[in-house]
C-alpha atoms as a PDB file:
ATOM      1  CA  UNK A   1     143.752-187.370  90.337  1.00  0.00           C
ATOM      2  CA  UNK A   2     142.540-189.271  87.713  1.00  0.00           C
ATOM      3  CA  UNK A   3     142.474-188.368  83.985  1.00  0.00           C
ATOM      4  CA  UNK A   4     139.979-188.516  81.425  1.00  0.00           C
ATOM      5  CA  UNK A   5     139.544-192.397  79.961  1.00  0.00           C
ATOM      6  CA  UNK A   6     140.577-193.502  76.152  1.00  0.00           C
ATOM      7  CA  UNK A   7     136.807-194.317  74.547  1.00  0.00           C
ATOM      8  CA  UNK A   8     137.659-197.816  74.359  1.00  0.00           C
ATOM      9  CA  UNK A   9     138.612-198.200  78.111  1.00  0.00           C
ATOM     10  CA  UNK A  10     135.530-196.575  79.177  1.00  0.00           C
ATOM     11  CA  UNK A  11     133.726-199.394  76.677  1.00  0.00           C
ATOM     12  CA  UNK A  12     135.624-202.333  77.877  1.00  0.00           C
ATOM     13  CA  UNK A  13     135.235-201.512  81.945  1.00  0.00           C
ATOM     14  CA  UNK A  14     131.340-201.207  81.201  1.00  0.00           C
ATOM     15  CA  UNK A  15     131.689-203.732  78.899  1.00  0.00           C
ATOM     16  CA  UNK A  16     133.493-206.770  81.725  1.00  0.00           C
ATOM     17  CA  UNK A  17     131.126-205.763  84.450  1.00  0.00           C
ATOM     18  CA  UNK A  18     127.656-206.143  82.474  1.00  0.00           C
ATOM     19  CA  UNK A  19     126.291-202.907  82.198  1.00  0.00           C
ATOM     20  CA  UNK A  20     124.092-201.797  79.540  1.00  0.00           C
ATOM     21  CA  UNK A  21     125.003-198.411  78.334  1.00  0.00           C
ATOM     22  CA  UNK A  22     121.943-196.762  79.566  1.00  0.00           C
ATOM     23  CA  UNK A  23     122.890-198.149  83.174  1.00  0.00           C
ATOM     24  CA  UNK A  24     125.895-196.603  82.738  1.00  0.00           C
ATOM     25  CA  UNK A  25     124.907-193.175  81.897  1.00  0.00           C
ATOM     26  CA  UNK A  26     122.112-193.541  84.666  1.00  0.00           C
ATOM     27  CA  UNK A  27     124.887-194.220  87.391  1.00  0.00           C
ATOM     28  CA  UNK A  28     126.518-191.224  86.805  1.00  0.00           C
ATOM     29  CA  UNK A  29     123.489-189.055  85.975  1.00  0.00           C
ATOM     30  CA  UNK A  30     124.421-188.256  82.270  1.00  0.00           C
ATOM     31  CA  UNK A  31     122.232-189.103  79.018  1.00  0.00           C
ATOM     32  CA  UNK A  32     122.333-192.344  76.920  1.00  0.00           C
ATOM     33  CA  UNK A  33     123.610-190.154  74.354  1.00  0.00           C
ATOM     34  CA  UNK A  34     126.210-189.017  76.156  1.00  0.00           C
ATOM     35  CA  UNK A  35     127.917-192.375  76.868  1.00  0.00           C
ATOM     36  CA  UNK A  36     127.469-193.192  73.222  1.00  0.00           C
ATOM     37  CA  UNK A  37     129.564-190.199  72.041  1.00  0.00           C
ATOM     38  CA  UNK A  38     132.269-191.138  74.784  1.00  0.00           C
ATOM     39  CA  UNK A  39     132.500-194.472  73.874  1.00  0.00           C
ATOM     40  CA  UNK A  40     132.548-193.630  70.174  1.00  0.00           C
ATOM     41  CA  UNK A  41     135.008-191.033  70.601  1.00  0.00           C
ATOM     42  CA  UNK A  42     133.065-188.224  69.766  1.00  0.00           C
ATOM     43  CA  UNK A  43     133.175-186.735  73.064  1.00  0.00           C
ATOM     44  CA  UNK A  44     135.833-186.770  75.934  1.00  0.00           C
ATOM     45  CA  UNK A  45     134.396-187.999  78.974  1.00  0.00           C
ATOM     46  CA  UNK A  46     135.260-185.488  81.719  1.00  0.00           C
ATOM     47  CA  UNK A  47     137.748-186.826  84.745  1.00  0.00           C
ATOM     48  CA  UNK A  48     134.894-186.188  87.322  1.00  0.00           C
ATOM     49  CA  UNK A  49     132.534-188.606  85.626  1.00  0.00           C
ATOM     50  CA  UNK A  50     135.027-190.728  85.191  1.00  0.00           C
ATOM     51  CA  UNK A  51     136.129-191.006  88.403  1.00  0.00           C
ATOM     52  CA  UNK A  52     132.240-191.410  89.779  1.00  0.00           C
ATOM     53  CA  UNK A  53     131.580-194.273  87.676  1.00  0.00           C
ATOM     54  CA  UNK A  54     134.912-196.097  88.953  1.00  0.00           C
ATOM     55  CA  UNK A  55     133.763-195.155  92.486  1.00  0.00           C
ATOM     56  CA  UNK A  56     130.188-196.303  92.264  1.00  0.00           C
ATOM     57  CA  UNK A  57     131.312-199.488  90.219  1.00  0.00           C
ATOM     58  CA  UNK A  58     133.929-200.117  92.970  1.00  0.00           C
ATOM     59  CA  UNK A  59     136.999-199.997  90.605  1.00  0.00           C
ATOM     60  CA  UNK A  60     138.791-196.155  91.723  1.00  0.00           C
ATOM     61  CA  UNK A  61     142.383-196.765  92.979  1.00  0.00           C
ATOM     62  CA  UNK A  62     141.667-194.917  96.015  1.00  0.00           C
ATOM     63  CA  UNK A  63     138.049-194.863  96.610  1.00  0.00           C
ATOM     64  CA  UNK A  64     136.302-197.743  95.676  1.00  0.00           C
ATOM     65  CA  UNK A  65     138.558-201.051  95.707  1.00  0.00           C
ATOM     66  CA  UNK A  66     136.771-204.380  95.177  1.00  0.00           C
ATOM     67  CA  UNK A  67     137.149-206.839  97.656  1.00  0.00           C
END
């Protein structure tokens, strides 16, 4: 299981694939606003969405490895 991500490591994994933070958010069905304040630090991104995002971006350890 998976833990919630540092702000800055959900910013740079966004960040190296080219997504816009509003593609971002809309992958894993959360607000603009709510990506800002994780990526900003404001709020903690919960382990769940975390883990949805890695699967859906084809980066989760388990799920979702690139080939």
């Amino acid at each position: 299981m998976l833990k919630s991500p540092q702000p800055d490591q959900v910013k740079v994994t966004r960040q190296a694939l080219g997504f816009t933070q509003k593609e971002s958010a809309d992958m894993v069905h959360y607000s603009l606003r709510a990506w800002q304040l994780w990526e900003a630090g404001d709020r903690t991104m919960p382990a769940g969405v975390w883990e949805l995002f890695l699967i859906k971006i084809g980066l989760h350890p388990i799920y979702g490895a690139r080939s």
